[in-house]
Protein backbone atom coordinates (compact mmCIF):
# COMPACT_ATOMS: atom_id res chain seq x y z
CA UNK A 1 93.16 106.12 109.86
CA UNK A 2 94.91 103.15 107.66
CA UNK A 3 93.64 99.97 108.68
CA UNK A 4 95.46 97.29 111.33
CA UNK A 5 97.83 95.20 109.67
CA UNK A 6 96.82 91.43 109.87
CA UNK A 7 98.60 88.12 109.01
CA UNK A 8 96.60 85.09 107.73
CA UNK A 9 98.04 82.62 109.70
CA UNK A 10 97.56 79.12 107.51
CA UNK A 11 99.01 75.48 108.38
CA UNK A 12 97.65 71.89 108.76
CA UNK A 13 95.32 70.69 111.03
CA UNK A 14 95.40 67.30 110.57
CA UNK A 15 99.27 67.90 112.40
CA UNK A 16 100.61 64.30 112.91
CA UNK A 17 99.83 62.77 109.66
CA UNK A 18 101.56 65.96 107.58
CA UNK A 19 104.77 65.50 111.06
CA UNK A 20 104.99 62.06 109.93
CA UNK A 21 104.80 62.44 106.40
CA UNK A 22 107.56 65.49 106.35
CA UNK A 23 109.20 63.66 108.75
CA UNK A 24 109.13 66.31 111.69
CA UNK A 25 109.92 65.94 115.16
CA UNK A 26 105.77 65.69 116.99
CA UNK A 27 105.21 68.84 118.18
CA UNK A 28 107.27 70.81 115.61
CA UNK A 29 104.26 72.82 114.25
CA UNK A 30 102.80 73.05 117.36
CA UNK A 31 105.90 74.87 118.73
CA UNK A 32 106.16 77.11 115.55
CA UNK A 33 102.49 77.93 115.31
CA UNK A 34 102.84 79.02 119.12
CA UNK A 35 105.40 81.05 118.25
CA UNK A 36 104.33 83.08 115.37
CA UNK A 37 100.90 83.50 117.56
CA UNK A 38 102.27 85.05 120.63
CA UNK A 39 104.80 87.02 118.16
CA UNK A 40 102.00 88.48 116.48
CA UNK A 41 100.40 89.40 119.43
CA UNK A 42 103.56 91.44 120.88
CA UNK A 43 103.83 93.04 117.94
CA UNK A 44 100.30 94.31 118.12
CA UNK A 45 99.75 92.91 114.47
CA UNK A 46 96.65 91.67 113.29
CA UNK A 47 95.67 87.80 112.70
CA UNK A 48 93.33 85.72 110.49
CA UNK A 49 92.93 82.12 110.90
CA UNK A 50 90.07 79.17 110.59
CA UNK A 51 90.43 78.09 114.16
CA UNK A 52 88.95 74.47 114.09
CA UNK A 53 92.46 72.33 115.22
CA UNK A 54 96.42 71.98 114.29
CA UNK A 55 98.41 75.02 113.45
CA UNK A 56 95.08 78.26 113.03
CA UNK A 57 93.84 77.01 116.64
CA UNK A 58 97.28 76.90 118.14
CA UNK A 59 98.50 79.82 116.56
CA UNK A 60 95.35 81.67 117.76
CA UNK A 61 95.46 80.40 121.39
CA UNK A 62 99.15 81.98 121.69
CA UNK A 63 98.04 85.38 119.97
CA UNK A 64 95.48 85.84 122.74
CA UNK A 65 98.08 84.83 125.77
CA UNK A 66 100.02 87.39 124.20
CA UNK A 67 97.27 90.07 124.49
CA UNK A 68 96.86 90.42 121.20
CA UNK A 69 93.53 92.40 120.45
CA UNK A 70 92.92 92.01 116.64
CA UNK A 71 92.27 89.01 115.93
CA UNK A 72 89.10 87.52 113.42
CA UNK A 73 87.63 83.70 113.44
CA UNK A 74 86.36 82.76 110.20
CA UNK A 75 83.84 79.87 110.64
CA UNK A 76 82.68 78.38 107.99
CA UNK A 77 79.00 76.44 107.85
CA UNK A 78 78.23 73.56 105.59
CA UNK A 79 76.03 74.30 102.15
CA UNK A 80 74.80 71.96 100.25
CA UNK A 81 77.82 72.87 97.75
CA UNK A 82 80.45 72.20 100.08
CA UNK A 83 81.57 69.56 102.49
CA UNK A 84 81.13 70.56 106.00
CA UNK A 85 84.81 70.52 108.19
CA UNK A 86 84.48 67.03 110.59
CA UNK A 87 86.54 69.91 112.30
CA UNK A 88 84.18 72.64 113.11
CA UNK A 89 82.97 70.45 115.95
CA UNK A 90 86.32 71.25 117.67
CA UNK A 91 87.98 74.73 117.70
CA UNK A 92 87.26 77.61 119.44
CA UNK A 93 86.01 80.37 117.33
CA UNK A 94 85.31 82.65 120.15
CA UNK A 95 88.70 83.16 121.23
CA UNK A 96 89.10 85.90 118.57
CA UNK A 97 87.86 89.68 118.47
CA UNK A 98 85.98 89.03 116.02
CA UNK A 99 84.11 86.23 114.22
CA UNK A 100 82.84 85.86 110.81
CA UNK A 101 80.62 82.38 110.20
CA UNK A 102 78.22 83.21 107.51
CA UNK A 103 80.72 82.14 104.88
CA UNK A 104 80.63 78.19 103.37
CA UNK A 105 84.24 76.20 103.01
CA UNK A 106 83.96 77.54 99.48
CA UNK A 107 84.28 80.95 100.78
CA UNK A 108 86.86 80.73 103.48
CA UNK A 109 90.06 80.76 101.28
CA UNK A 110 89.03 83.77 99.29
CA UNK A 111 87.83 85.66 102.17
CA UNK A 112 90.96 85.07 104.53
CA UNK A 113 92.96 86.11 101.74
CA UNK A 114 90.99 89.60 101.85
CA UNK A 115 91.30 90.62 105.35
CA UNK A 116 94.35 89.74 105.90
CA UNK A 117 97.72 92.10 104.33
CA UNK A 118 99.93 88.47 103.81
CA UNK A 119 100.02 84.83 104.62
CA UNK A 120 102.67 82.99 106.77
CA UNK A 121 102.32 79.32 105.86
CA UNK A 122 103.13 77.17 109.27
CA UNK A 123 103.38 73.74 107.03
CA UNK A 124 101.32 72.34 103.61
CA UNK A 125 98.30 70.83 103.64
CA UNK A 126 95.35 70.56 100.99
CA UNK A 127 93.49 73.50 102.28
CA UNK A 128 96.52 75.59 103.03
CA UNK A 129 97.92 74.55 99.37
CA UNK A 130 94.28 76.27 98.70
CA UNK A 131 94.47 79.29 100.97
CA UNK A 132 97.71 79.81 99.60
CA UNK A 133 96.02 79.23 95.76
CA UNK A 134 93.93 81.69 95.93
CA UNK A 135 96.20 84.46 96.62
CA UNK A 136 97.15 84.60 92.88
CA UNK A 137 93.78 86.67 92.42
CA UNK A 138 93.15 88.83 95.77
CA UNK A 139 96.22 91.50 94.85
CA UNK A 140 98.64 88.95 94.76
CA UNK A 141 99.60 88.86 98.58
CA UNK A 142 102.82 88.24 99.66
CA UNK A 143 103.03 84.39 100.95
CA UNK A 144 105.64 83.95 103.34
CA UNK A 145 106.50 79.88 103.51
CA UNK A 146 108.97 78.34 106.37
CA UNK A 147 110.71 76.04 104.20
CA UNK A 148 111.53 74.22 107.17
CA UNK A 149 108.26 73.53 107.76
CA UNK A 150 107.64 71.55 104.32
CA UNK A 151 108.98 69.10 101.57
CA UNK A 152 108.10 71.71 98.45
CA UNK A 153 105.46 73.89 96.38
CA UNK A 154 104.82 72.60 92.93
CA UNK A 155 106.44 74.85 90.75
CA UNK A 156 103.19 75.46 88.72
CA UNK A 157 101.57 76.54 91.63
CA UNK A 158 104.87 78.73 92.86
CA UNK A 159 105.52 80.28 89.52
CA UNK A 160 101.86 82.29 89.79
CA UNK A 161 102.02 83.63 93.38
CA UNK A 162 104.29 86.13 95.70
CA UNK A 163 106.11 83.49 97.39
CA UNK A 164 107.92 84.83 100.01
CA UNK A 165 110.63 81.90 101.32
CA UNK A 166 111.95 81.94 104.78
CA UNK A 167 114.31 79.31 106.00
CA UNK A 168 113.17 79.54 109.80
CA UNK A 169 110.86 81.15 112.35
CA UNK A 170 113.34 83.64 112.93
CA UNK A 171 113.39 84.78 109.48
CA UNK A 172 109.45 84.58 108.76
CA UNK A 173 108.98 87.00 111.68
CA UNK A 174 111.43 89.60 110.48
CA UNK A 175 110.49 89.49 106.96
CA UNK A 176 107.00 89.97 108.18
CA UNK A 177 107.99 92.89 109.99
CA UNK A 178 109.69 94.51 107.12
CA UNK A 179 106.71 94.20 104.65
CA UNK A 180 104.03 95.75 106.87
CA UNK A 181 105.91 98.30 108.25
């Protein structure tokens, strides 16, 4: 039996200073990470996130209203190596199916990128400008971006990974649907 198909689900958390900065409406990413949640969750498709706050948590909460029943937490801890999330003290890990926390921040980005089949990028942040990163070396996953959503990726960083552009919601989910089909 071929595995479930999941989507790494990967936006800001810190959601009103990257609104103001992009110059979004408040509540834009919070609307779209809703949406590609409970779409996900119709579609009885897969999801990875790092729920601590912003778009992952959101995005999360939706999937589960939506009944969706394949959904994995990571949760990472602090080590001595990394800087611990202020984060992780919000968040609800436990609303997914499954929860992995025995990785460290310097895990998280290489391990979302393994379990999940692509990325949809719900805005730019450092760590999703990571997440995102790190893609170049786990099978080059397809990276679907809502340019909507952001100012721009640096070319450098562009040129090396399976950007996927969407202009809108709309588009990210159907372009998602046609890839893991």
């Amino acid at each position: 039996m071929a595995h479930p198909k999941r989507v790494g689900i990967v936006g800001p958390t810190n959601v009103p200073l990257i609104e103001e900065k992009v110059r979004l409406s408040a509540g834009t990413l919070e609307s779209a990470a809703r949406e590609i949640g409970a779409f996900l969750g119709e579609q009885s498709l897969g999801m990875v996130c790092v729920p601590v706050t912003g778009v992952p948590l959101w995005a999360l909460e939706a999937y589960k209203q939506a009944h969706g029943m394949n959904s994995l937490a990571l949760w990472p801890r602090f080590s001595g190596q990394s800087e611990s999330s202020p984060d992780t003290n919000r968040g609800n890990p436990n609303l997914a199916d499954q929860l992995r926390d025995d990785l460290t921040w310097g895990d998280e980005p290489f391990e979302l990128a393994k379990a999940s089949d692509c990325l949809a990028v719900i805005g730019l942040s450092c760590g999703t400008m990571v997440e995102m990163a790190v893609t170049k070396w786990i099978k080059k996953k397809p990276v679907f971006v809502v340019t909507s959503l952001m100012t721009q990726i640096p070319v450098e960083i562009a040129c090396e990974l399976d950007l996927r552009y969407c202009d809108d919601m709309a588009d990210l989910k159907r372009r998602i649907l046609e890839v893991l089909s």
